[in-house]
PDB file of N, CA and C in Angstrom:
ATOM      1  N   UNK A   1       0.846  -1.187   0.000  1.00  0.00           N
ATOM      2  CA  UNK A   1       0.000   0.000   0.000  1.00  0.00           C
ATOM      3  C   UNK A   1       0.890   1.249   0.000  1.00  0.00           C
ATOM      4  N   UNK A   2       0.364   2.361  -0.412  1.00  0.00           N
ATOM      5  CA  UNK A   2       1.390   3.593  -0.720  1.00  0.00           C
ATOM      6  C   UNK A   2       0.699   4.725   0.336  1.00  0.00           C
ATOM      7  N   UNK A   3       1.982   5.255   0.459  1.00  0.00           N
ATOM      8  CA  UNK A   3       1.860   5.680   1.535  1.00  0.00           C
ATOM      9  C   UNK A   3       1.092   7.445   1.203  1.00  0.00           C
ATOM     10  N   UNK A   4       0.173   7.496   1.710  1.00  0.00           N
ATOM     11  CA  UNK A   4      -0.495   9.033   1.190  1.00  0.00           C
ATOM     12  C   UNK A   4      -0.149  10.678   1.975  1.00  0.00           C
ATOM     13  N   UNK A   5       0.153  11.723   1.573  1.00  0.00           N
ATOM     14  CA  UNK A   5       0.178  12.468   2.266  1.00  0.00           C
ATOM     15  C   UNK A   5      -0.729  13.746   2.182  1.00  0.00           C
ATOM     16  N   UNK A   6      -1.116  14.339   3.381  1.00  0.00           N
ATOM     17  CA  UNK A   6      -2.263  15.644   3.248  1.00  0.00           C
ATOM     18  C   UNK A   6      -1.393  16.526   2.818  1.00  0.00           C
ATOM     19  N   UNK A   7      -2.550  17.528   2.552  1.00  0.00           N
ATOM     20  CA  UNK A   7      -1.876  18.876   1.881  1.00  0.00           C
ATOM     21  C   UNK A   7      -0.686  19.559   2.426  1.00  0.00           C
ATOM     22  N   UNK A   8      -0.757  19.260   3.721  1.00  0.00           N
ATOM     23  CA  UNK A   8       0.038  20.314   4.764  1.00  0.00           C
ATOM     24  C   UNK A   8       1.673  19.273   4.751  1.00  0.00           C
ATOM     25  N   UNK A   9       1.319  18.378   4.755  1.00  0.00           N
ATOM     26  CA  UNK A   9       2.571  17.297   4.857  1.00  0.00           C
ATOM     27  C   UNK A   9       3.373  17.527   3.586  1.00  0.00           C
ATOM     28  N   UNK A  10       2.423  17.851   2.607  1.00  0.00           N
ATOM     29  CA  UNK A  10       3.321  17.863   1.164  1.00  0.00           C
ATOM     30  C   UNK A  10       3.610  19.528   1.338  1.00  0.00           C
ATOM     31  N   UNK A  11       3.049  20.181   1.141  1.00  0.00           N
ATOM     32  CA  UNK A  11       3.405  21.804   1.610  1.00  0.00           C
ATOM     33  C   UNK A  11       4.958  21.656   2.227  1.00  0.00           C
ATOM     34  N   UNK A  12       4.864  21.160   3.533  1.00  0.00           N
ATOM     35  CA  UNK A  12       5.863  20.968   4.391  1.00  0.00           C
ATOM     36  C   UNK A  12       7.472  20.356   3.281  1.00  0.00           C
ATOM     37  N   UNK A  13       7.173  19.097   3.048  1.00  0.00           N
ATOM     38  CA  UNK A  13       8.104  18.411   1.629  1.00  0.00           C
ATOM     39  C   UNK A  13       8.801  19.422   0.507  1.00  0.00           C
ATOM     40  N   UNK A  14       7.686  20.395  -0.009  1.00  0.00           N
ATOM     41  CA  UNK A  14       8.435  21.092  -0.970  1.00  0.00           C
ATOM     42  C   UNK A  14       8.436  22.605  -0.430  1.00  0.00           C
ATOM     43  N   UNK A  15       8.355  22.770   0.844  1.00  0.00           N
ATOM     44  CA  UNK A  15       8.881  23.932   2.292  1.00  0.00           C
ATOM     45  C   UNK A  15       8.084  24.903   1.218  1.00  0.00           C
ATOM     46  N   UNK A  16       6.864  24.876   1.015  1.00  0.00           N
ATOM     47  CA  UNK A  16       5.853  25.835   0.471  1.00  0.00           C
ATOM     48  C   UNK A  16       4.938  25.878   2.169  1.00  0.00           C
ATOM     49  N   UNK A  17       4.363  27.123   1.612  1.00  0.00           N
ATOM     50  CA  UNK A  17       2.895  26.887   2.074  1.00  0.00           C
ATOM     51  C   UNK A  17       2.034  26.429   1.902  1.00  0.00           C
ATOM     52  N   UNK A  18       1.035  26.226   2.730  1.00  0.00           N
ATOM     53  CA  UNK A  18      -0.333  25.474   2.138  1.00  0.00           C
ATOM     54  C   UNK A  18      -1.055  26.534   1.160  1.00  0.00           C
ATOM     55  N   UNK A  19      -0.921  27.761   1.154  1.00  0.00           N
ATOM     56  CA  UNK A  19      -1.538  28.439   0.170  1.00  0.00           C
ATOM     57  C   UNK A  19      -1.046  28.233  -1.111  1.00  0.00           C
ATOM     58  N   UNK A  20       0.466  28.199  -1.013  1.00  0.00           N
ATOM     59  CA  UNK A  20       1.205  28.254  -2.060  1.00  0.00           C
ATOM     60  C   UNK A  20       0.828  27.175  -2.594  1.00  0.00           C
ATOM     61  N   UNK A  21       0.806  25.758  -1.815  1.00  0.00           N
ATOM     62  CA  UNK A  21       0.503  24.406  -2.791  1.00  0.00           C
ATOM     63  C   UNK A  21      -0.758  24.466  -3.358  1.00  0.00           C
ATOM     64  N   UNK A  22      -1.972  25.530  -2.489  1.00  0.00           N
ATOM     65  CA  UNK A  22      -3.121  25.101  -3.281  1.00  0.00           C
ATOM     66  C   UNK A  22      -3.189  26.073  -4.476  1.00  0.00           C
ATOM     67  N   UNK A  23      -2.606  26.503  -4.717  1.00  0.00           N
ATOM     68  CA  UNK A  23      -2.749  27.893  -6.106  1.00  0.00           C
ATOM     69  C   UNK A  23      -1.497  26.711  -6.966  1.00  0.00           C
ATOM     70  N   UNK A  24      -0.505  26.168  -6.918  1.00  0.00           N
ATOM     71  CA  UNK A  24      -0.188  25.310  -7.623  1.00  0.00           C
ATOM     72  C   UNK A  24      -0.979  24.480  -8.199  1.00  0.00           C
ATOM     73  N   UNK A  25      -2.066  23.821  -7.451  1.00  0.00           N
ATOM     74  CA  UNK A  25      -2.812  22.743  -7.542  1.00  0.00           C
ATOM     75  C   UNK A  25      -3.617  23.558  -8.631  1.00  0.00           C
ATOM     76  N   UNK A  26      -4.426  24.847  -8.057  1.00  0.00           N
ATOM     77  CA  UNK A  26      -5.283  25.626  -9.294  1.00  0.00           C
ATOM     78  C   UNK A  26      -4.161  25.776 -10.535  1.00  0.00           C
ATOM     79  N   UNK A  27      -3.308  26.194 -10.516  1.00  0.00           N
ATOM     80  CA  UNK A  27      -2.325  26.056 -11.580  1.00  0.00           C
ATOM     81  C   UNK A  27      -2.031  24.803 -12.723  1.00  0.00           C
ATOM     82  N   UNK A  28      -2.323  23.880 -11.832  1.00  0.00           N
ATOM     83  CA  UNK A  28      -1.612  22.633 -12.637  1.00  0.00           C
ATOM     84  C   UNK A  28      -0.286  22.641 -12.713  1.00  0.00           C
ATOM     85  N   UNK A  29       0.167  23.318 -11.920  1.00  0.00           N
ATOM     86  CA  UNK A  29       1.691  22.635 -11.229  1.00  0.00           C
ATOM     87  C   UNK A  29       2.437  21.970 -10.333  1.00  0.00           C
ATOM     88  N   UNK A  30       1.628  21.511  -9.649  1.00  0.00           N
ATOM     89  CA  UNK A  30       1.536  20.746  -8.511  1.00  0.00           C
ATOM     90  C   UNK A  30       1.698  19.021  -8.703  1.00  0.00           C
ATOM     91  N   UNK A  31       2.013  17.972  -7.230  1.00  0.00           N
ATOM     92  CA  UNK A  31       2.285  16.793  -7.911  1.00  0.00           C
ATOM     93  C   UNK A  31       0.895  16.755  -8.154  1.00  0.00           C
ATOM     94  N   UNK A  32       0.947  15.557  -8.535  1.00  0.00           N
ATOM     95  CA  UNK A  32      -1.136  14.594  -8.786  1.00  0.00           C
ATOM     96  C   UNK A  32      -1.157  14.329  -7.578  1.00  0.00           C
ATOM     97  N   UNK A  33      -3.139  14.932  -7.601  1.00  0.00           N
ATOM     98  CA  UNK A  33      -3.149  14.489  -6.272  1.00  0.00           C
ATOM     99  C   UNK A  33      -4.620  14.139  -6.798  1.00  0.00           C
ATOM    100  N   UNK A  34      -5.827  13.968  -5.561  1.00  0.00           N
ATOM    101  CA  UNK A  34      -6.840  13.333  -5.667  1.00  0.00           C
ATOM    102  C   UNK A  34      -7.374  13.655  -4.317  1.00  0.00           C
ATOM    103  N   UNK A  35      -9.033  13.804  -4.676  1.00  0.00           N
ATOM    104  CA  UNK A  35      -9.509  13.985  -2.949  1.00  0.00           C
ATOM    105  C   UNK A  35     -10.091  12.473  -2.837  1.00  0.00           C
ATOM    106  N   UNK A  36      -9.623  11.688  -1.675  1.00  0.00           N
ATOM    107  CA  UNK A  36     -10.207  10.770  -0.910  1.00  0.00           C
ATOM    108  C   UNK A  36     -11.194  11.466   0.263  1.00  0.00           C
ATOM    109  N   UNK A  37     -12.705  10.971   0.409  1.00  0.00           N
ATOM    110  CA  UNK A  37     -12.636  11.253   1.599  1.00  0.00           C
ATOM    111  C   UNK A  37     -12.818  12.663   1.966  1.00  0.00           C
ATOM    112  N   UNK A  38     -13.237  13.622   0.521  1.00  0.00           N
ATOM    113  CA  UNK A  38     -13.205  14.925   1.038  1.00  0.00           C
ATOM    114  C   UNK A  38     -11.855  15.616   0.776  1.00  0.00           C
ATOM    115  N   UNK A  39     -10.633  15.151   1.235  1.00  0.00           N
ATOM    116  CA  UNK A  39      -9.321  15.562   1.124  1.00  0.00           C
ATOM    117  C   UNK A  39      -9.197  15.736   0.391  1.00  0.00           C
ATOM    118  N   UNK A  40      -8.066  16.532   0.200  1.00  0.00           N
ATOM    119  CA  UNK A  40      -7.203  16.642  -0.935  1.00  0.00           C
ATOM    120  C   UNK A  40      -5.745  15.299  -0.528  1.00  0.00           C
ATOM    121  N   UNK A  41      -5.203  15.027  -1.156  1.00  0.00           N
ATOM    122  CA  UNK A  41      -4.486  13.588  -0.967  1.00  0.00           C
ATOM    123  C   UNK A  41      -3.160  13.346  -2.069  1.00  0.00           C
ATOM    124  N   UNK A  42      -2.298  13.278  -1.415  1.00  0.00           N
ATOM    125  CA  UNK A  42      -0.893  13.299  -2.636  1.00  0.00           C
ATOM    126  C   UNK A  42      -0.010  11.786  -2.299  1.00  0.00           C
ATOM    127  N   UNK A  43      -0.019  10.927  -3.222  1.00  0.00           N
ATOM    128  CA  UNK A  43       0.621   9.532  -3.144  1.00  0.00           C
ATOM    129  C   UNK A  43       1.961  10.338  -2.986  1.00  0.00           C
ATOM    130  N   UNK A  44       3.226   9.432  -1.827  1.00  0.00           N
ATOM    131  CA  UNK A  44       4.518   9.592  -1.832  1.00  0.00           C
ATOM    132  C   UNK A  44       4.919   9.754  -2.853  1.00  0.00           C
ATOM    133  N   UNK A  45       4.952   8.946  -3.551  1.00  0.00           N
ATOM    134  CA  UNK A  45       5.700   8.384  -4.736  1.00  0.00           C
ATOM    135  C   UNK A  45       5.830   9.778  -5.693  1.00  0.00           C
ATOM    136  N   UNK A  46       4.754  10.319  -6.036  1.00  0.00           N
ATOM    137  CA  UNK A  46       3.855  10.986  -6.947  1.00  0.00           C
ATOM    138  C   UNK A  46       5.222  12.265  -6.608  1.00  0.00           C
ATOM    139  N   UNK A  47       5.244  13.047  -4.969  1.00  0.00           N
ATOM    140  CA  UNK A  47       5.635  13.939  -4.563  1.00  0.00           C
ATOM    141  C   UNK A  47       6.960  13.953  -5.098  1.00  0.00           C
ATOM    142  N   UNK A  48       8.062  12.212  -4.426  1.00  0.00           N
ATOM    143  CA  UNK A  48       8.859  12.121  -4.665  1.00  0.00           C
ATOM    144  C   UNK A  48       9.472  12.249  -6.040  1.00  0.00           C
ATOM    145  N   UNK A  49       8.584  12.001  -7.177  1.00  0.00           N
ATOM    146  CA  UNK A  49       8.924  11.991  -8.114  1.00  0.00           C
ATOM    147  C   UNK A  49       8.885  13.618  -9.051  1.00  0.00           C
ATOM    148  N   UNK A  50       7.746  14.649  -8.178  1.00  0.00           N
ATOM    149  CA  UNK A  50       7.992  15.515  -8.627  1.00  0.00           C
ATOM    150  C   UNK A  50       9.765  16.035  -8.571  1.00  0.00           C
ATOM    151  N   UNK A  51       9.301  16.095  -7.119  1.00  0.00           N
ATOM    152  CA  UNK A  51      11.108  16.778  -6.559  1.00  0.00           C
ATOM    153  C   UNK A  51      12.102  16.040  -7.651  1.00  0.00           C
ATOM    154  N   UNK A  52      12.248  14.870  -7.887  1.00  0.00           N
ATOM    155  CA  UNK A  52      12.828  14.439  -8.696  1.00  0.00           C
ATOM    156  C   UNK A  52      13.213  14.712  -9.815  1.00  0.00           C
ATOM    157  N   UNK A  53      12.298  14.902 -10.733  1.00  0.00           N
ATOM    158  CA  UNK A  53      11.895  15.582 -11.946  1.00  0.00           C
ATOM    159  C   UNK A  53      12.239  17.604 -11.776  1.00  0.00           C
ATOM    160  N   UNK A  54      12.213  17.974 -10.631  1.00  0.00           N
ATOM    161  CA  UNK A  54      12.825  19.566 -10.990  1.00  0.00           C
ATOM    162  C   UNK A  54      14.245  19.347 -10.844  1.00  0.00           C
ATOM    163  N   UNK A  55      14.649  18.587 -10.412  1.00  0.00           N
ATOM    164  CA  UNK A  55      16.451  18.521 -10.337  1.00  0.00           C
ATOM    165  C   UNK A  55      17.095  18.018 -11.726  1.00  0.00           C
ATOM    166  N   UNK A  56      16.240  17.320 -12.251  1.00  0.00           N
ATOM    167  CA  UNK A  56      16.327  17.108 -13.711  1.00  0.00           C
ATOM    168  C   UNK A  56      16.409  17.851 -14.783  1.00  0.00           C
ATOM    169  N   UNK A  57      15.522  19.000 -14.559  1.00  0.00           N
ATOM    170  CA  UNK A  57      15.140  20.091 -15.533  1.00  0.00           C
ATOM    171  C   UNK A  57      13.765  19.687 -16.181  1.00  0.00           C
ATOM    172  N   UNK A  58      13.175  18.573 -15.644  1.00  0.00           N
ATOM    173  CA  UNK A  58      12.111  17.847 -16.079  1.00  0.00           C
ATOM    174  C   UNK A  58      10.620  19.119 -16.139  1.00  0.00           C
ATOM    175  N   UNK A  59      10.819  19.700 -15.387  1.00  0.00           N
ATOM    176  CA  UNK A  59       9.719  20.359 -14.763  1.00  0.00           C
ATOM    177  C   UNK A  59       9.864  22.073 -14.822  1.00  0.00           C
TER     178      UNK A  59
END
C-alpha cells in the first residue's frame, strides 16, 4: 500500500505553504493528487517523483 500524504505534509516536503501548494494545484503545477474522503491527498511516490523531476530540468 502507498503511503499518502495531506496537503500540509506535502506543503511541508516542498517547504511551500499550504496556500502556495493550493494555487499550484489551481495552476496545474503541482504533484497529482486526488480527494479521498473529502481531502485533498498526494501519493509519496507521486511527490517524490515531482522533486525528482525539478532537479532534472524535467519540470
Amino acid at each position: 500500500m502507498q503511503k499518502l500524504l495531506t496537503l500540509d505534509e506535502t506543503a511541508e516536503r516542498l517547504r511551500k505553504t499550504r496556500t502556495q501548494l493550493e494555487w499550484m494545484i489551481h495552476a496545474g503545477t503541482a504533484p497529482r493528487s486526488a480527494k479521498i474522503g473529502g481531502r485533498r491527498m498526494f501519493r509519496e511516490a507521486d511527490v517524490d517523483a515531482f522533486i525528482d523531476a525539478a532537479f532534472s530540468g524535467a519540470v
